[in-house]
Protein backbone atom coordinates (compact mmCIF):
# COMPACT_ATOMS: atom_id res chain seq x y z
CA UNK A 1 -17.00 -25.29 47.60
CA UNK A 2 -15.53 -28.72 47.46
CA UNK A 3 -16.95 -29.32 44.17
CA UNK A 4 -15.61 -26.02 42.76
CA UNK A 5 -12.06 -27.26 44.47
CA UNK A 6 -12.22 -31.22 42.91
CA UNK A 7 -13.16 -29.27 39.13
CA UNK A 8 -10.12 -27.12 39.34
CA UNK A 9 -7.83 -30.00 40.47
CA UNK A 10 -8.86 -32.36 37.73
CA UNK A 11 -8.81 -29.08 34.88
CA UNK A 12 -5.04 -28.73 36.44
CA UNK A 13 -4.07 -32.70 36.11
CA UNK A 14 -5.56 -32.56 32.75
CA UNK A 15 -3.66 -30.02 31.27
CA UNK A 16 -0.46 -30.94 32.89
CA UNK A 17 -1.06 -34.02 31.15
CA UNK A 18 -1.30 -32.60 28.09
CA UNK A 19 1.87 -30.58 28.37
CA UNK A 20 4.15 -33.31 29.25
CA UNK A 21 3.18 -35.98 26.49
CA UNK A 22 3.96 -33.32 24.07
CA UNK A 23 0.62 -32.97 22.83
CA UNK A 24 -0.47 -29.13 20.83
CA UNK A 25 -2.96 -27.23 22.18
CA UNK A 26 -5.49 -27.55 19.32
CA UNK A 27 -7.11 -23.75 18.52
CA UNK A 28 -10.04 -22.99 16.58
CA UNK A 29 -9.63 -21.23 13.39
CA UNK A 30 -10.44 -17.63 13.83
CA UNK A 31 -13.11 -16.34 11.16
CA UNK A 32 -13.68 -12.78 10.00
CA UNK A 33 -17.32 -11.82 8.86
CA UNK A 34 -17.64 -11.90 5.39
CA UNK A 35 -16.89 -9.35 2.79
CA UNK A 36 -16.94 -9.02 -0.89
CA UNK A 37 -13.44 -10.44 -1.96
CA UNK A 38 -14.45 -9.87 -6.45
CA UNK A 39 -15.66 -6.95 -7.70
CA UNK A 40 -16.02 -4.72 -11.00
CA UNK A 41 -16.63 -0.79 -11.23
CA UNK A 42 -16.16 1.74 -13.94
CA UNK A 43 -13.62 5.04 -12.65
CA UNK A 44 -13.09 8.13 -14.13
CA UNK A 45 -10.13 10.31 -12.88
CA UNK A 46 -7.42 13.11 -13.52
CA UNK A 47 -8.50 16.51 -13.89
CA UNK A 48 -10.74 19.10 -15.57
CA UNK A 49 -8.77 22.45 -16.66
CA UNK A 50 -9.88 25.76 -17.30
CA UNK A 51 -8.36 28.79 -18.98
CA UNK A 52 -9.55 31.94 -18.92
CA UNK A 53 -8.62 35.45 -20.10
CA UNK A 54 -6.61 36.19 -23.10
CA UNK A 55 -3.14 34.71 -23.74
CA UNK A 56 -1.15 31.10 -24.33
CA UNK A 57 -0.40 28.53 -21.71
CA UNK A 58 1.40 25.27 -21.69
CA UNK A 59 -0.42 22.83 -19.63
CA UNK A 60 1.88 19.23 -18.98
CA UNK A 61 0.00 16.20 -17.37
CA UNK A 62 1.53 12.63 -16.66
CA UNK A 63 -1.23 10.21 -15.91
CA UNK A 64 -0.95 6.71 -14.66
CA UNK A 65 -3.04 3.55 -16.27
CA UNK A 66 -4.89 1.70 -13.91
CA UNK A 67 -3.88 -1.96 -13.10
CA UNK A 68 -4.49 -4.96 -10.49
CA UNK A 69 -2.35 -7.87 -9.12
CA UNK A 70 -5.89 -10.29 -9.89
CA UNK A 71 -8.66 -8.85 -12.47
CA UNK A 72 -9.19 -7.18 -15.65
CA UNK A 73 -8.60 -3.70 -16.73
CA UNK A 74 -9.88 -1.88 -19.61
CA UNK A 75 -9.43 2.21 -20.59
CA UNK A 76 -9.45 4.99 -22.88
CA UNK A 77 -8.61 8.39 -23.06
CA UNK A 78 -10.85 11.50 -21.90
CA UNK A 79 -8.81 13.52 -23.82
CA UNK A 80 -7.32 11.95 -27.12
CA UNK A 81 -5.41 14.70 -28.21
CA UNK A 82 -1.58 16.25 -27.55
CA UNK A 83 -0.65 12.53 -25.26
CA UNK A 84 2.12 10.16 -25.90
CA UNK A 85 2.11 6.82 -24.07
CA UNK A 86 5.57 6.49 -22.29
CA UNK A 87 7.69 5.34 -19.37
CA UNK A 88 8.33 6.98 -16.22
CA UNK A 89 10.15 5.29 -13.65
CA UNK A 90 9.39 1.44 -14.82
CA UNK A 91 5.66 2.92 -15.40
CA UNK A 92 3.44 3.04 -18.18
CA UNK A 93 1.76 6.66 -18.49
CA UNK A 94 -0.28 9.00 -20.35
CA UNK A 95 1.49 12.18 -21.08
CA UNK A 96 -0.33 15.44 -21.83
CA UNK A 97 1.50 18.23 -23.38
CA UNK A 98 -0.83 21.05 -24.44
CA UNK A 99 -0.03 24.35 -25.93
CA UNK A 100 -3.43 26.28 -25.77
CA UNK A 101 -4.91 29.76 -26.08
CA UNK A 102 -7.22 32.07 -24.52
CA UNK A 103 -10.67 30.47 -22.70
CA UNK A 104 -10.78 26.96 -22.90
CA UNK A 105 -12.19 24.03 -20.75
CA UNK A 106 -10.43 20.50 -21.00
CA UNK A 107 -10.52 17.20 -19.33
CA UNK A 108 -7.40 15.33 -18.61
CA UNK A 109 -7.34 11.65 -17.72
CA UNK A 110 -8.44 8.45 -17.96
CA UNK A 111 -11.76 6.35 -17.91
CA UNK A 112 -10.94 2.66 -16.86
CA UNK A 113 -13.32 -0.91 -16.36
CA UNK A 114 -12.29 -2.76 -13.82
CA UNK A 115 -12.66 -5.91 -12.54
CA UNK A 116 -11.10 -7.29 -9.55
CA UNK A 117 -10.01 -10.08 -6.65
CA UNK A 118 -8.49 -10.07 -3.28
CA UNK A 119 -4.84 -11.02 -3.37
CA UNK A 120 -3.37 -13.17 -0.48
CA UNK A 121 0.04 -14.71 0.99
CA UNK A 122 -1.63 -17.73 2.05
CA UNK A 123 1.00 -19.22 4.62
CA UNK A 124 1.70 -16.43 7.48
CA UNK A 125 5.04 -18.51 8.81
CA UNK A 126 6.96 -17.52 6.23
CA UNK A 127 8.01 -20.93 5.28
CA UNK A 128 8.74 -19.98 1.83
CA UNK A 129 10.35 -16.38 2.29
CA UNK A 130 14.05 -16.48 1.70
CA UNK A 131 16.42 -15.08 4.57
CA UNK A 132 17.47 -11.75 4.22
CA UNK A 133 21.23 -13.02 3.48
CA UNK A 134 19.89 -15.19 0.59
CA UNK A 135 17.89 -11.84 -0.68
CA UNK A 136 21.22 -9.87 -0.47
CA UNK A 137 23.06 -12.97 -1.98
CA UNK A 138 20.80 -14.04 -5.12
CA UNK A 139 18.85 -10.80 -5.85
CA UNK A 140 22.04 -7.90 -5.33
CA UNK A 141 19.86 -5.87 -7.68
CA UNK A 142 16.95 -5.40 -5.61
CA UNK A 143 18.82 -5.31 -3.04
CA UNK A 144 20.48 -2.65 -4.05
CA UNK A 145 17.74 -0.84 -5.61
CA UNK A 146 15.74 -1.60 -2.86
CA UNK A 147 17.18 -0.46 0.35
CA UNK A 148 18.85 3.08 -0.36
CA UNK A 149 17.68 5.97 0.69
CA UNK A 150 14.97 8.43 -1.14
CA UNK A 151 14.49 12.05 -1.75
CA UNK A 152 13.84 15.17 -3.80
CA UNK A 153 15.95 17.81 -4.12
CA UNK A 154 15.60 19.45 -0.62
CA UNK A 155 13.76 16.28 1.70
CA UNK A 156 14.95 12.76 1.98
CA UNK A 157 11.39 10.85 2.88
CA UNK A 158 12.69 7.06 2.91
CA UNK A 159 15.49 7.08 5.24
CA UNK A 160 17.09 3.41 6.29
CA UNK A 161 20.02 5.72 7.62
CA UNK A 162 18.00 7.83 10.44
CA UNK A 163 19.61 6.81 13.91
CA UNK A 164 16.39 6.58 15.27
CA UNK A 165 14.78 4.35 12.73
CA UNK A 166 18.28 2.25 12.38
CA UNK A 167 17.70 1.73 16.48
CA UNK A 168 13.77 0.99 16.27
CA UNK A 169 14.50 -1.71 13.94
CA UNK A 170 17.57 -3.28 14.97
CA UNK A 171 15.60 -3.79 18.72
CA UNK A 172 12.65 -5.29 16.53
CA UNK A 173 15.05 -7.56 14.39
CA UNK A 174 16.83 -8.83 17.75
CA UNK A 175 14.01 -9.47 19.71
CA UNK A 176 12.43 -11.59 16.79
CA UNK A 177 15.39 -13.68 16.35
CA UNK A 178 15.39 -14.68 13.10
CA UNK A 179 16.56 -13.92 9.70
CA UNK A 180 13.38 -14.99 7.65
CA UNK A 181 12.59 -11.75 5.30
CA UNK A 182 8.54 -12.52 6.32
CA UNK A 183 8.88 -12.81 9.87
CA UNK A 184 11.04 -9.71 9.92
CA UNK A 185 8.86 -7.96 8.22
CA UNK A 186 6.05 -8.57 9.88
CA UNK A 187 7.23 -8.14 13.53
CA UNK A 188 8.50 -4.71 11.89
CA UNK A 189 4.58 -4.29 11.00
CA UNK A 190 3.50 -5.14 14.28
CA UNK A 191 5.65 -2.08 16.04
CA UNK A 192 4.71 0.02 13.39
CA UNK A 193 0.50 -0.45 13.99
CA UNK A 194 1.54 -0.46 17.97
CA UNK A 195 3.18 2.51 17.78
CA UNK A 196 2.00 4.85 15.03
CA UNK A 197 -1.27 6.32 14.84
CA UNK A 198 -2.96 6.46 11.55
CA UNK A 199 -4.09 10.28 11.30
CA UNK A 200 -5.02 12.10 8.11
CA UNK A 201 -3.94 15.50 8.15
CA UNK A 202 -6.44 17.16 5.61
CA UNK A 203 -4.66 20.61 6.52
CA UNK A 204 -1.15 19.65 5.68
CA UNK A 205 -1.41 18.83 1.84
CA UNK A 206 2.23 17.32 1.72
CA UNK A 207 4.11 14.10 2.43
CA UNK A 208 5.81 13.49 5.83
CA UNK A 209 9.56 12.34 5.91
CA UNK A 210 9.89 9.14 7.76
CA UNK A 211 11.87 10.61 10.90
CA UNK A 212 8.84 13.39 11.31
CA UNK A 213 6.63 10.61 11.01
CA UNK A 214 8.10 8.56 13.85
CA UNK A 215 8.57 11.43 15.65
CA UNK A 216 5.05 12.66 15.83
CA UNK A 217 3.83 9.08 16.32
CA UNK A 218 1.04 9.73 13.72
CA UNK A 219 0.77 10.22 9.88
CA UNK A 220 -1.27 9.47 7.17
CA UNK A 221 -1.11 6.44 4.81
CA UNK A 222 2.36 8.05 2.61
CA UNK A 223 3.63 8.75 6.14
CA UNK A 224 2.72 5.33 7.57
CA UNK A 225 4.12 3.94 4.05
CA UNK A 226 7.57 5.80 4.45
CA UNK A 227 8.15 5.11 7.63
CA UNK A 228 7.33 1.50 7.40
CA UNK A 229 9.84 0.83 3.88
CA UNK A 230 12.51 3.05 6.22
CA UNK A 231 12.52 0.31 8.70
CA UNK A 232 12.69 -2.39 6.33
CA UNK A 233 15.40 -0.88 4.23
CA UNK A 234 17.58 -0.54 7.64
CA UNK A 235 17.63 -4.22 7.70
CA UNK A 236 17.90 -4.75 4.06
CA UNK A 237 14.43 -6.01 3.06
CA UNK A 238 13.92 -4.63 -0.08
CA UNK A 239 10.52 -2.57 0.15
CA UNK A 240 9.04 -0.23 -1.75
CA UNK A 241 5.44 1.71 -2.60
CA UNK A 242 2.75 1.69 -4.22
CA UNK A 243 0.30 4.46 -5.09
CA UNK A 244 -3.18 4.44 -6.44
CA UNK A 245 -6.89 4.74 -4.85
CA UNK A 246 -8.80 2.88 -2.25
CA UNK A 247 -12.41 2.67 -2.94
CA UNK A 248 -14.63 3.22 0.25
CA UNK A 249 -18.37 3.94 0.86
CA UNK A 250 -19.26 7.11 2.29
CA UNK A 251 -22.73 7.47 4.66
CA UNK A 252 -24.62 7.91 1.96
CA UNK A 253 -24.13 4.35 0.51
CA UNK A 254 -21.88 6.21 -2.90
CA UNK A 255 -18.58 4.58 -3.29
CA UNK A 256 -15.77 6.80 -3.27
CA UNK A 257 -11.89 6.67 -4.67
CA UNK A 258 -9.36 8.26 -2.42
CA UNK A 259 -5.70 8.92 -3.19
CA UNK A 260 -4.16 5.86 -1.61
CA UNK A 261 -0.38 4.59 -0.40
CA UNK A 262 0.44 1.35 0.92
CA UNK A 263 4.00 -0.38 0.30
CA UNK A 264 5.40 -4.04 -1.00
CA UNK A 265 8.38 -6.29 0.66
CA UNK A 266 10.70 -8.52 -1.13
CA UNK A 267 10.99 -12.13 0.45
CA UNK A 268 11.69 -14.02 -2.15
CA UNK A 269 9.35 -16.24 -2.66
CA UNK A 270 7.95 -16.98 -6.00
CA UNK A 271 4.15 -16.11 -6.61
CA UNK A 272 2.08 -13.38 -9.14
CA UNK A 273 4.07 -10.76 -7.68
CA UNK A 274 7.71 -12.17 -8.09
CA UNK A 275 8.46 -12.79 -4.51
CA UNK A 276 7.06 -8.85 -3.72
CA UNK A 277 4.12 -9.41 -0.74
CA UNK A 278 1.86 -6.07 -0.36
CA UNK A 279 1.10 -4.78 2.85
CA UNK A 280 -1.69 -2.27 3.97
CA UNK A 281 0.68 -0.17 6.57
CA UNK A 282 -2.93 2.43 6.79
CA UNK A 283 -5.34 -0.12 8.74
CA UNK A 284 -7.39 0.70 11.94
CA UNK A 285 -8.79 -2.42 13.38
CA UNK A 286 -9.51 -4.02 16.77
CA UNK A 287 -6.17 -5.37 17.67
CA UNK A 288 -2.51 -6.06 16.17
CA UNK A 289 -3.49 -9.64 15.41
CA UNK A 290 -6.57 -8.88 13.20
CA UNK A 291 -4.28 -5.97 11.42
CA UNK A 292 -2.00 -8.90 10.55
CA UNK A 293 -4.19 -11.24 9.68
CA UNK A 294 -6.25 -8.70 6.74
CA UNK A 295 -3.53 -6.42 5.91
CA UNK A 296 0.03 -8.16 6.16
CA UNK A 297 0.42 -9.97 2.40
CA UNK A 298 -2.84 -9.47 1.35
CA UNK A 299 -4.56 -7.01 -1.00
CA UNK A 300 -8.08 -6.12 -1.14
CA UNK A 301 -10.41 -5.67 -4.58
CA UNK A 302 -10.67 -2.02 -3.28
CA UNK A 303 -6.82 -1.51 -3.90
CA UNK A 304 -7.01 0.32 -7.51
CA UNK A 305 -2.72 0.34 -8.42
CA UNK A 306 -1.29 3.29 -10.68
CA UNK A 307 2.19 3.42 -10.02
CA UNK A 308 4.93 1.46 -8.26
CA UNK A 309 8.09 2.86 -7.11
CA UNK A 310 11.34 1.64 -8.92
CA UNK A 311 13.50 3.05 -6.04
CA UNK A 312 14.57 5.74 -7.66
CA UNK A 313 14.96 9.74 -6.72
CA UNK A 314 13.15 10.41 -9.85
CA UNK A 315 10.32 7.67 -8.94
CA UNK A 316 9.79 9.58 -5.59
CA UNK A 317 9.62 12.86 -7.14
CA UNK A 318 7.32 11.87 -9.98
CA UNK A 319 5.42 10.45 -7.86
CA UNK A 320 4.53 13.27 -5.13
CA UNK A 321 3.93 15.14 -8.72
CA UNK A 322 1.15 15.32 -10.90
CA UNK A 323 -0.13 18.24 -13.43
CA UNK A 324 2.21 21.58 -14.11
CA UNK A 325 1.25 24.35 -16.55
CA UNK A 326 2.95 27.53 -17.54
CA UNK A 327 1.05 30.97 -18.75
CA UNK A 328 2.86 33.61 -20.82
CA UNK A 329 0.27 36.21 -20.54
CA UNK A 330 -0.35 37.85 -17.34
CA UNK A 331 -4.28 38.07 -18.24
CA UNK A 332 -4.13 33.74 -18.56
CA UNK A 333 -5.45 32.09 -15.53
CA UNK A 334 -5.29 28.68 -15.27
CA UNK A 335 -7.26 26.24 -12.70
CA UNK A 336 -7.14 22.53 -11.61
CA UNK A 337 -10.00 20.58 -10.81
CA UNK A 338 -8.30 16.92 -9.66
CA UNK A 339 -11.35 14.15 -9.92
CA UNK A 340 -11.92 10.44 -9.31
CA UNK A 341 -15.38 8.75 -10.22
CA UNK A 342 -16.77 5.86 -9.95
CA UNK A 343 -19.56 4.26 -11.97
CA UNK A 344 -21.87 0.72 -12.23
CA UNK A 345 -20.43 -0.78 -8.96
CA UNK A 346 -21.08 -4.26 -8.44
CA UNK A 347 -20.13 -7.12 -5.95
CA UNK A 348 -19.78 -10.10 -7.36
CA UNK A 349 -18.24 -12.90 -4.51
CA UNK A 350 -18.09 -12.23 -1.18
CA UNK A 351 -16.48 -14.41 1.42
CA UNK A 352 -15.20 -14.82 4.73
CA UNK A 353 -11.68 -15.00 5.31
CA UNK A 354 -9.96 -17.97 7.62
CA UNK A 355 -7.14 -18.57 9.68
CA UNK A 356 -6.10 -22.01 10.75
CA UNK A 357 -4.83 -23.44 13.63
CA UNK A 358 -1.68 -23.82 11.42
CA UNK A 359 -1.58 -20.08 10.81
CA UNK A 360 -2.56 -20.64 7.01
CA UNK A 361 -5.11 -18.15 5.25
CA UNK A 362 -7.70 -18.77 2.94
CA UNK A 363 -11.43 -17.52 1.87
CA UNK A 364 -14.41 -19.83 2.15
C-alpha cells in the first residue's frame, strides 16, 4: 500500500514538473491501418433504353464525363450518335437528343479508364486557410456565388437563411472562437457527424432540404451534403457539392459504384484545387476524431467526380436531373434502365495514413 502511495506521489511531482517549466506533452502519432491510397478501374454507366410499340419518341440525356482531383481519365461514347459535347453549369457533358421510332433498344452513356490517388490537406491547423473576412474581401465572387441560397422551382435545399441552421452555426462559430475559414469549417463538421445520423432512405427516392434534414437528425449523403454547405454558407464560407460515385465492395468481393454526394469549402489557400478542400460529410466511423482525421480535406481514390456545383439554381436543378423523354403515340412505351459498371479493378499502392503530434497528415 505504501508503495502504491510513494508511485502516485512521484507520477504527481513529475508531471507538475512538467507543467510548470512549460514543457509539451509529447503524443504519439496516431496510425490508421493501411489501405489502398492508388488505384485504376474501367466503369461503364448511364442507361440502357427501350421502346416498344408503334409510334415516335424524343428521348433527351445529359451525361457527365468522369474526372479526378489526382489520376488519369480516359472515355468514349456507348452511343456515338445524336450527342453534342457542351456546358452545363461550368460542366463538361454529353448531350443525347434522340428522335426515334417504334421498338428500339439503345445504350446511353459513357465508358471511362481510370486511374487514381488519394487527395489530402496535409496540415489540419489551418495555418494556411485565409479568415473568412479575407475570403469575403479578396474573393467577392465566390463569395458571392458561394453562400446564397439554392432551389428549384418549388424547394429551396441549401438554405444559409433557415433560423434554425443560422442559430446552429452561429453557437458553433462562437464557441470556436476564431475566424480561420478551416477551423470553422471543421468544428461545423464536427456538430454535423455528432449530431446527424447518416441514414439511407432507399424508399424515399428524392433529395432532403437542409431544414428537414436537421430536423429529422438523419439523411443520406445529398442530405448530409446540404445541410452541411447550409451551415457554412450562414457564416460565409463559400461551399459547395460535388456529385459522382463512390466505389465500394459488396460481400461478395465485386466492387460496386453508387450514386455519391459529398461537398467542397473555400479557405483560400492555394493547392490543386484552388484553395477548395473536399470533405466526406457521409462517413460512419468509430469516433468524431477519426471522421476528421480521413474525411475532413481529404479525398479517397474511390471518389469518381462528375459534376460540381457552380452555385447556381440551374446547377441544383440539373443536377437532381438526369434522362427525360417524350412519346407522341399512345401505343410508345418507353423504359429506363440507369447502370454503373465496373471492370479490371486493380490496387496499385496502399498505405497507412499518419497523424503527427503536430496535427500534420501524411501516408507512409
Amino acid at each position: 500500500m505504501t508503495k502504491n502511495i510513494w508511485c502516485f506521489v512521484i507520477a504527481f511531482i513529475l508531471i507538475f514538473i512538467v507543467l510548470i517549466s512549460g514543457c509539451e506533452m509529447i503524443y504519439p502519432p496516431t496510425t490508421y491501418e493501411e489501405t489502398p491510397i492508388r488505384i485504376s478501374y474501367e466503369i461503364s454507366y448511364g442507361y440502357r433504353v427501350n421502346s416498344t410499340g408503334v409510334g415516335s419518341y424524343e428521348i433527351t440525356y445529359w451525361c457527365d464525363i468522369p474526372e479526378t482531383i489526382l489520376g488519369i481519365t480516359s472515355y468514349n461514347l456507348l452511343y456515338t450518335q445524336d450527342y453534342q459535347v457542351k456546358t452545363l453549369a461550368n460542366n463538361t457533358v454529353i448531350h443525347w437528343n434522340i428522335s426515334g421510332k417504334d421498338e428500339k433498344t439503345v445504350e446511353l452513356g459513357i465508358n471511362a479508364s481510370i486511374e487514381a490517388t488519394n487527395y489530402l490537406v496535409a496540415d489540419l491547423n489551418g495555418n494556411d486557410a485565409l479568415t473568412i473576412a479575407e475570403i469575403t474581401e479578396s474573393y467577392p465572387e465566390i463569395s458571392k456565388q458561394y453562400t446564397r441560397q439554392q432551389a428549384n422551382e418549388t424547394i429551396c435545399f441549401i438554405d444559409p437563411y433557415d433560423p434554425d441552421i443560422r442559430q446552429i452555426a452561429h453557437a458553433v462559430f462562437l464557441h470556436e472562437n476564431t475566424n480561420n475559414s478551416f477551423l470553422v469549417a471543421k468544428s461545423l463538421f464536427s456538430w454535423l457527424k455528432q449530431n446527424i445520423q447518416y441514414q439511407v432512405h432507399p424508399n424515399e427516392r428524392v433529395v432532403r432540404p437542409a431544414a428537414v434534414t436537421l430536423q429529422n437528425k438523419q439523411g443520406d449523403c445529398d442530405d448530409l451534403s446540404f445541410l452541411y454547405i447550409s451551415l457554412c454558407r450562414t457564416l460565409d464560407i463559400p461551399a459547395r457539392f460535388i456529385r459522382g460515385y463512390l466505389l465500394s465492395e459488396n460481400s461478395n468481393g465485386a466492387m460496386l459504384a453508387t450514386p455519391h454526394a459529398w461537398v467542397e469549402v473555400f479557405v483560400g489557400n492555394a493547392g490543386i484545387l484552388s484553395g477548395w478542400i473536399p470533405i466526406e460529410c457521409a462517413c460512419c466511423s468509430t469516433s468524431i476524431e477519426t471522421d476528421i482525421n480521413q474525411n475532413f480535406g481529404i479525398e479517397s481514390a474511390f471518389h469518381l467526380r462528375l459534376f460540381t456545383d457552380d452555385g447556381s439554381n440551374e446547377s441544383l436543378e440539373s443536377s437532381l436531373t438526369g434522362i427525360s423523354y417524350v412519346t407522341h403515340q399512345q401505343g410508345t412505351t418507353i423504359t429506363l434502365e440507369s447502370f454503373a459498371e465496373i471492370h479490371n479493378y486493380q490496387e496499385l499502392e496502399s498505405r497507412k495514413l499518419i497523424i503527427t503530434e503536430k496535427n500534420i497528415r501524411y501516408y507512409e
